[in-house]
C-alpha atoms as a PDB file:
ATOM      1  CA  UNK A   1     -24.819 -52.266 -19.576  1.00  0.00           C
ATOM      2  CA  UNK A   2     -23.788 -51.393 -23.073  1.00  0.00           C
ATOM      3  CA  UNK A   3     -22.643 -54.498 -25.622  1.00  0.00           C
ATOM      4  CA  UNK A   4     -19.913 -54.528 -27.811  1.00  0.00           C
ATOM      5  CA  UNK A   5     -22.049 -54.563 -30.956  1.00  0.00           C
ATOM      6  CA  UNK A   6     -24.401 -51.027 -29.627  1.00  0.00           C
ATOM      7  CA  UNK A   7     -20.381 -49.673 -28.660  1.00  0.00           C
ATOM      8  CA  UNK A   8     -19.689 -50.686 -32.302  1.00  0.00           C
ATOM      9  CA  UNK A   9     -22.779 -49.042 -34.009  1.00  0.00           C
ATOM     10  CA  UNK A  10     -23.426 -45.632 -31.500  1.00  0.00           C
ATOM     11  CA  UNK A  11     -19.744 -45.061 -30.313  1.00  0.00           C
ATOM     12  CA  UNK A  12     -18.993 -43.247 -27.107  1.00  0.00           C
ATOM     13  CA  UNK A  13     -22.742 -41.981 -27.244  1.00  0.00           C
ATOM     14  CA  UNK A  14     -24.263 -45.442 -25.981  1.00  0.00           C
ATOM     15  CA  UNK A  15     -21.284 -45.231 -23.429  1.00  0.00           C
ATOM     16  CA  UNK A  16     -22.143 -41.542 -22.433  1.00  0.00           C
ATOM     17  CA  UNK A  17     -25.720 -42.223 -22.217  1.00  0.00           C
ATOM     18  CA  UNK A  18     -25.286 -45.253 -19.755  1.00  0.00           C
ATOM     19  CA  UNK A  19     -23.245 -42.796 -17.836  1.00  0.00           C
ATOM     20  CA  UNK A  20     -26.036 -40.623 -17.227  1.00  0.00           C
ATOM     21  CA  UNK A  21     -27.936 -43.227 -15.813  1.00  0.00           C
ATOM     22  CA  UNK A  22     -24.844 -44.808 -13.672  1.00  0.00           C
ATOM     23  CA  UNK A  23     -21.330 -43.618 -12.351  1.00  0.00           C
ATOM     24  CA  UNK A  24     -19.955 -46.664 -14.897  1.00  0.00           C
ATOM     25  CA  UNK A  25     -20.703 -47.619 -17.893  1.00  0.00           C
ATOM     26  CA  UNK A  26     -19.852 -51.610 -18.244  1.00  0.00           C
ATOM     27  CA  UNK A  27     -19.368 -53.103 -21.834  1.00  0.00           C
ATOM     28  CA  UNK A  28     -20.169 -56.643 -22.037  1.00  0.00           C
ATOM     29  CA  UNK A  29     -18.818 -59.255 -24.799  1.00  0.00           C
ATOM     30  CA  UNK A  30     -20.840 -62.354 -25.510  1.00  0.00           C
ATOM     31  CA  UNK A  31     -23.782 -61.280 -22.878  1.00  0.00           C
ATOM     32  CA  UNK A  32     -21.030 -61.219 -20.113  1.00  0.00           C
ATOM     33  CA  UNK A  33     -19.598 -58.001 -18.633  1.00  0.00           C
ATOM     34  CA  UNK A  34     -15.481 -57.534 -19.757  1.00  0.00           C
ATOM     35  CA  UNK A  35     -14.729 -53.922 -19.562  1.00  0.00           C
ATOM     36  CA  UNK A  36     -15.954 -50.764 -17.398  1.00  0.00           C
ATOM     37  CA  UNK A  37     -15.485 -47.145 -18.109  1.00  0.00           C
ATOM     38  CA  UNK A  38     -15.567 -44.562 -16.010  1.00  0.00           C
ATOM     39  CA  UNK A  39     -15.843 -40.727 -16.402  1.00  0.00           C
ATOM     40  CA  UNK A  40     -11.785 -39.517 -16.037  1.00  0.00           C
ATOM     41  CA  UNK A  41     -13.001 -37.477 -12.181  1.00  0.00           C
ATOM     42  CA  UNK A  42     -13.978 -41.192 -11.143  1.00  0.00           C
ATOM     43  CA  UNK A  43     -11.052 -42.673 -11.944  1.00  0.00           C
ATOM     44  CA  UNK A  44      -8.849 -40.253 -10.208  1.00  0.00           C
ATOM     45  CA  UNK A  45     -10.938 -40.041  -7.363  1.00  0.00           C
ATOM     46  CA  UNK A  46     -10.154 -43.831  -7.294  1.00  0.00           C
ATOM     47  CA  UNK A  47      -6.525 -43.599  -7.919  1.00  0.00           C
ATOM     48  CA  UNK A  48      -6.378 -41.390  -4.811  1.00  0.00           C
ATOM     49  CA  UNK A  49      -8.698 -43.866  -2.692  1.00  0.00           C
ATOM     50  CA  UNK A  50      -6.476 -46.973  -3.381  1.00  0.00           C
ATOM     51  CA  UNK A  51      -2.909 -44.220  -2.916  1.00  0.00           C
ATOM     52  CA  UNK A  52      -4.184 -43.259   0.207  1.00  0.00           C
ATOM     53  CA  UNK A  53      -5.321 -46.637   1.256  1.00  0.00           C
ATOM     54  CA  UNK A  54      -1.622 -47.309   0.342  1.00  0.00           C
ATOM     55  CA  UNK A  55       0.050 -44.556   2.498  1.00  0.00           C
ATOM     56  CA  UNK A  56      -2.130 -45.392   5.996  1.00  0.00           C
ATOM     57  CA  UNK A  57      -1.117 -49.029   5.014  1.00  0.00           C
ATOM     58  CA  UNK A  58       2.311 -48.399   5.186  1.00  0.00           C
ATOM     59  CA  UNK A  59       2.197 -45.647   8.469  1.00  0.00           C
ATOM     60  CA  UNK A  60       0.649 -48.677  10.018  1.00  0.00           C
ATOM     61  CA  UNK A  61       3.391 -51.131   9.249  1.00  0.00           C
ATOM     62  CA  UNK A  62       5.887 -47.927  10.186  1.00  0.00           C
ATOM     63  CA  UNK A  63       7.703 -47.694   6.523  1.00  0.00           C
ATOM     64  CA  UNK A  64       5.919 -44.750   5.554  1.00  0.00           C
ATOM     65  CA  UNK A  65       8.151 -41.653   5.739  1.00  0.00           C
ATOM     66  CA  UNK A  66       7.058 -39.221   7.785  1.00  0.00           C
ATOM     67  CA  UNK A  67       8.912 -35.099   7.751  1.00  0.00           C
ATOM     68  CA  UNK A  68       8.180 -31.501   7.589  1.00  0.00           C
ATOM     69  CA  UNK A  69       8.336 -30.087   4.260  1.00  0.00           C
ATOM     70  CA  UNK A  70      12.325 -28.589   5.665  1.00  0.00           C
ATOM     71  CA  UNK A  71      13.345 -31.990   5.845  1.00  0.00           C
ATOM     72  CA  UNK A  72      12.048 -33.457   3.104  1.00  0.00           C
ATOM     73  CA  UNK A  73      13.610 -31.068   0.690  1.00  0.00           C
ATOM     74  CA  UNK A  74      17.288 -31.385   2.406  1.00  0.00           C
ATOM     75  CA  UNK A  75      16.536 -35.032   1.932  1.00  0.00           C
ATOM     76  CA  UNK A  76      15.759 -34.589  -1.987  1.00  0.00           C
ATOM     77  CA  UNK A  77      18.999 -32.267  -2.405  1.00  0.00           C
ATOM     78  CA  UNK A  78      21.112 -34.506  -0.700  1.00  0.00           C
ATOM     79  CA  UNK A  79      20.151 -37.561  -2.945  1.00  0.00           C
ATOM     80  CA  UNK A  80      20.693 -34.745  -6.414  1.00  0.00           C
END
């Protein structure tokens, strides 16, 4: 865990450091954790988890759309 106040005085090197050590670094305020960064491959690899997690969601409720790529490009010329 890095604090505010090391954040303040090192920078992104106390951040870069705790990632070395952990996938996150989390930056606590007051002793408490408040904020977590993550290297920028972990946060897209999580912003495809929670899209994908989305998607079979939505195939499960049956209002995903579901077409070949032929289709799907009539589809977008027709709404141009």
């Amino acid at each position: 865990m890095v604090s505010v106040v090391d954040l303040r005085k090192r920078g992104i090197k106390a951040v870069e450091e705790e990632l070395k050590e952990s996938d996150k670094a989390i930056i606590s305020f007051k002793g408490k954790p408040k904020y977590v960064m993550l290297p920028i491959e972990e946060y897209e690899k999580m912003e495809l988890d929670i899209a994908y997690a989305q998607l079979k969601k939505k195939k499960e409720l049956g209002v995903a759309y579901e077409s070949d790529a032929k289709t799907l490009i009539k589809k977008i010329e027709d709404e141009l």
